[in-house]
N, C-alpha and C. Protein backbone atom coordinates (compact mmCIF):
# COMPACT_ATOMS: atom_id res chain seq x y z
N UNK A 1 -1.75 25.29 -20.89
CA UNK A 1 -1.34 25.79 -19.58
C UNK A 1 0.17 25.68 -19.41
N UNK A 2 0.74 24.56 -20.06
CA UNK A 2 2.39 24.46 -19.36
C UNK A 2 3.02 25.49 -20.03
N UNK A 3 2.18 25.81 -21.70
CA UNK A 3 3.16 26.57 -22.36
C UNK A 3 3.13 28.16 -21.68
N UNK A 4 2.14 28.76 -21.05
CA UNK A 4 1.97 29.68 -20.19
C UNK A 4 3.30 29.83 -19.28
N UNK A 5 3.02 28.51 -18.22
CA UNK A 5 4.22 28.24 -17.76
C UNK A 5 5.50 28.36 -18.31
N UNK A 6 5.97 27.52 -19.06
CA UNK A 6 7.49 27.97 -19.67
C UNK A 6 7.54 29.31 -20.48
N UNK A 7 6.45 29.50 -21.11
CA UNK A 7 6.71 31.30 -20.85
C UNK A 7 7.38 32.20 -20.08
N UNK A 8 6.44 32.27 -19.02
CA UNK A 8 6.69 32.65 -18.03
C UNK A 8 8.25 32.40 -17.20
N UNK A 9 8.32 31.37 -17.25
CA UNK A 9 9.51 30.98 -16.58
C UNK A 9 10.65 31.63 -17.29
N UNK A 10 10.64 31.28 -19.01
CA UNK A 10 11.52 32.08 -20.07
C UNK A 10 11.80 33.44 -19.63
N UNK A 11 10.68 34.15 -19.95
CA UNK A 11 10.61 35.50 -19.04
C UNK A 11 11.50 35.77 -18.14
N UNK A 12 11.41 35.24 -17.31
CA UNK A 12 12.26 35.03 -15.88
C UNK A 12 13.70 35.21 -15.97
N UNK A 13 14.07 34.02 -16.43
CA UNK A 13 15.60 33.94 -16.86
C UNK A 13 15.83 34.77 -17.25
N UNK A 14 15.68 35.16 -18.78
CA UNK A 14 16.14 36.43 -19.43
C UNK A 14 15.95 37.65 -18.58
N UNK A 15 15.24 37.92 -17.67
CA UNK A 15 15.17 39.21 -17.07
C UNK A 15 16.48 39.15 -15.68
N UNK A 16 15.98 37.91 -15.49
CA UNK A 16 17.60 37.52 -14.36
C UNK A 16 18.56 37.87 -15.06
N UNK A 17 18.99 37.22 -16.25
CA UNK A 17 20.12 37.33 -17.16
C UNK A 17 20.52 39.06 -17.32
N UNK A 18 19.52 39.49 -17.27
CA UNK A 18 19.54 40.59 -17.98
C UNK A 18 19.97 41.90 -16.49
N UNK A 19 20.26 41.66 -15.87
CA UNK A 19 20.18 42.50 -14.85
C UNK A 19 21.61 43.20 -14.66
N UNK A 20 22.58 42.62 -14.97
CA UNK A 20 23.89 43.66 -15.17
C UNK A 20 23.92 44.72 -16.25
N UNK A 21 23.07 44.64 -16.59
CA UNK A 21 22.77 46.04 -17.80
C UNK A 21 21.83 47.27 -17.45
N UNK A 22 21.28 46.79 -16.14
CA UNK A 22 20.61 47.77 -15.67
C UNK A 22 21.19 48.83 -15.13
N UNK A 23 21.28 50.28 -15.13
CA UNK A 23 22.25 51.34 -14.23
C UNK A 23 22.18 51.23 -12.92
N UNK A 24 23.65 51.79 -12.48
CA UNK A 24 23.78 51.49 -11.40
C UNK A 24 23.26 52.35 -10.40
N UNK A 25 22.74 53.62 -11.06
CA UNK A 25 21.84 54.41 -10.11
C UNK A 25 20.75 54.16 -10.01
N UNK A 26 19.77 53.25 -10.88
CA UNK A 26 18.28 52.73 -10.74
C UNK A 26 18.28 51.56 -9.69
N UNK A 27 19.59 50.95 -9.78
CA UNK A 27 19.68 49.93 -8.11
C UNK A 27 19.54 50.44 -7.13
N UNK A 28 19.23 49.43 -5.77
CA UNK A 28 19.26 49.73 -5.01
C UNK A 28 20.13 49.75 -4.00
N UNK A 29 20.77 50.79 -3.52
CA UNK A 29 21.90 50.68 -2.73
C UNK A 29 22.04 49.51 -1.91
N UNK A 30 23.20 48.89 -1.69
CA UNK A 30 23.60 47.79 -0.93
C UNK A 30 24.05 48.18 0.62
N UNK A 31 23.46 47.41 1.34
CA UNK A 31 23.84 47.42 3.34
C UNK A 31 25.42 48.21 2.94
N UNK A 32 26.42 48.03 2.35
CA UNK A 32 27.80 48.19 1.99
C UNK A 32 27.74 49.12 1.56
N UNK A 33 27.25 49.97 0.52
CA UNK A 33 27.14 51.33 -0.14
C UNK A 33 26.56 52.13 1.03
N UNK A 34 25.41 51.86 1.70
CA UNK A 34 24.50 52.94 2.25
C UNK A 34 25.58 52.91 3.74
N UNK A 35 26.55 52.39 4.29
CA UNK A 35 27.17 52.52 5.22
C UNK A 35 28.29 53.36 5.01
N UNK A 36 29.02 53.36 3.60
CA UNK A 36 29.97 54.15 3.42
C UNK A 36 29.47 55.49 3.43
N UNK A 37 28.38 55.86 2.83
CA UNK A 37 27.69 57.00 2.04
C UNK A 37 27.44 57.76 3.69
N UNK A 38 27.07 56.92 4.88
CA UNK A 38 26.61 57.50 5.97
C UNK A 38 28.08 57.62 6.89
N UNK A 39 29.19 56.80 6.68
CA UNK A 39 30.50 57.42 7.33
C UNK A 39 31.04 58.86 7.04
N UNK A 40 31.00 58.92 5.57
CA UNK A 40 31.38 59.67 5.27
C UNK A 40 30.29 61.05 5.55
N UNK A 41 29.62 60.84 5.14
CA UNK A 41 28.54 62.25 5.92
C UNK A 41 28.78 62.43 7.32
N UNK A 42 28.95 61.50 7.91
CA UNK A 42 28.77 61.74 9.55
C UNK A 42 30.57 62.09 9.93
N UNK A 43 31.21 62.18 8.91
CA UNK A 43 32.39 62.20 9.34
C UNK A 43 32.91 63.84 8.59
N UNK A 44 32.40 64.23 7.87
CA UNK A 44 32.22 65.63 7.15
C UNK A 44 31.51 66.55 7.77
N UNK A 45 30.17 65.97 8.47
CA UNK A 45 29.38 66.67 8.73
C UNK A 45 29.63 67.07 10.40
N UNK A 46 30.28 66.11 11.07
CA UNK A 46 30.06 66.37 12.63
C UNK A 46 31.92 66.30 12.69
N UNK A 47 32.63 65.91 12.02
CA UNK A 47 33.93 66.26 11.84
C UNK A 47 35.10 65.55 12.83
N UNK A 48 35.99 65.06 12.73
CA UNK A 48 36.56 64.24 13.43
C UNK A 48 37.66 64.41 14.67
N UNK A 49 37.91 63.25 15.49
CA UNK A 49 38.88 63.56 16.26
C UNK A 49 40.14 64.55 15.92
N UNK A 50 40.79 65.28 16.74
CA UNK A 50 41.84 65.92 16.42
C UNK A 50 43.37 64.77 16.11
N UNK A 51 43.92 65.09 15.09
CA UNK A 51 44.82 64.17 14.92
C UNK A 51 44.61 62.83 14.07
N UNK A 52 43.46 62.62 13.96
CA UNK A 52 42.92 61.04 13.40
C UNK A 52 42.87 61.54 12.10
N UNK A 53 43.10 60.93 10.94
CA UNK A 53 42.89 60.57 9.61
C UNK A 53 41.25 60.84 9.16
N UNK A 54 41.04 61.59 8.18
CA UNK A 54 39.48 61.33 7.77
C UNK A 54 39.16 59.69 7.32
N UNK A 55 39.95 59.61 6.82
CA UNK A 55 39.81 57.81 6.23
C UNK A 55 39.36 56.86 7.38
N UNK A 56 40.05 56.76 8.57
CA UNK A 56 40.89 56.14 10.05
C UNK A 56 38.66 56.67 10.27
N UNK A 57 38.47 57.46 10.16
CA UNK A 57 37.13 57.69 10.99
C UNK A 57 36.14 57.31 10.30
N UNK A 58 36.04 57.63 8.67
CA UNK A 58 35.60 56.61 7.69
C UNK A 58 35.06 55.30 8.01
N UNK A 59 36.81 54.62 8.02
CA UNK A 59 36.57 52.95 8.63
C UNK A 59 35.74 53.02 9.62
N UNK A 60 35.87 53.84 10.69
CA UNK A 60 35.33 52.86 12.11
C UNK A 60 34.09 53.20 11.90
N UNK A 61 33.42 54.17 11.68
CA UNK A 61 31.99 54.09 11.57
C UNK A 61 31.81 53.36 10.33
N UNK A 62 32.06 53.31 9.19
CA UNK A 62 31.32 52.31 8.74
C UNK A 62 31.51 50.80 9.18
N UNK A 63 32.34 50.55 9.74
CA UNK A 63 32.16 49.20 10.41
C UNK A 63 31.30 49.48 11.39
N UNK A 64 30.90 50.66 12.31
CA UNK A 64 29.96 50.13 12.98
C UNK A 64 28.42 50.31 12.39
N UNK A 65 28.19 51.07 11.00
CA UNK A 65 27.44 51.19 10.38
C UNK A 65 26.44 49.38 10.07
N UNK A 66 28.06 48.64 10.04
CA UNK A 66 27.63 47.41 9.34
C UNK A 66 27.50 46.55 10.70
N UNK A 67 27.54 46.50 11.81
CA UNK A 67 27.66 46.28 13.42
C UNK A 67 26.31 46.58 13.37
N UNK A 68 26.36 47.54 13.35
CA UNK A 68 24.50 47.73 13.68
C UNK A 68 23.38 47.61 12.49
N UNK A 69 23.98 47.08 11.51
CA UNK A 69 22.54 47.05 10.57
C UNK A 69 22.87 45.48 9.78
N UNK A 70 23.31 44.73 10.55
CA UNK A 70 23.25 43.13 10.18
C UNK A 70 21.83 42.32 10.12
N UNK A 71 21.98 41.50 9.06
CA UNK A 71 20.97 41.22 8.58
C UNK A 71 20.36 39.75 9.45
């Protein structure tokens, strides 16, 4: 039975270990990725103040992206 156990556990590690080799498109987007990805749509798509920076509108919604989806 223990050797089951440290099997298993072996298993484990190495698959922990192993996880920066996985692509970065089979991850799952991070609170931080999926907020930029939605500034920028909402800032392309519905289009910004007159005079303001696309970047300048960028920032503020994704900060409030991350304002409203705290964990």
């Amino acid at each position: 039975m223990s050797k089951k156990v440290l099997a298993v556990l072996a298993a484990g590690l190495m698959l922990s270990a192993c996880t920066h080799i996985i692509p970065k498109e089979w991850q799952a987007p991070t609170v931080e990725e999926r907020g930029l990805q939605w500034a920028k749509r909402l800032c392309t798509q519905f289009g910004h103040t007159p005079g303001q920076v696309l970047t300048q509108c960028i920032e503020d919604r994704y900060d409030q992206y991350l304002l409203d989806h705290q964990r």
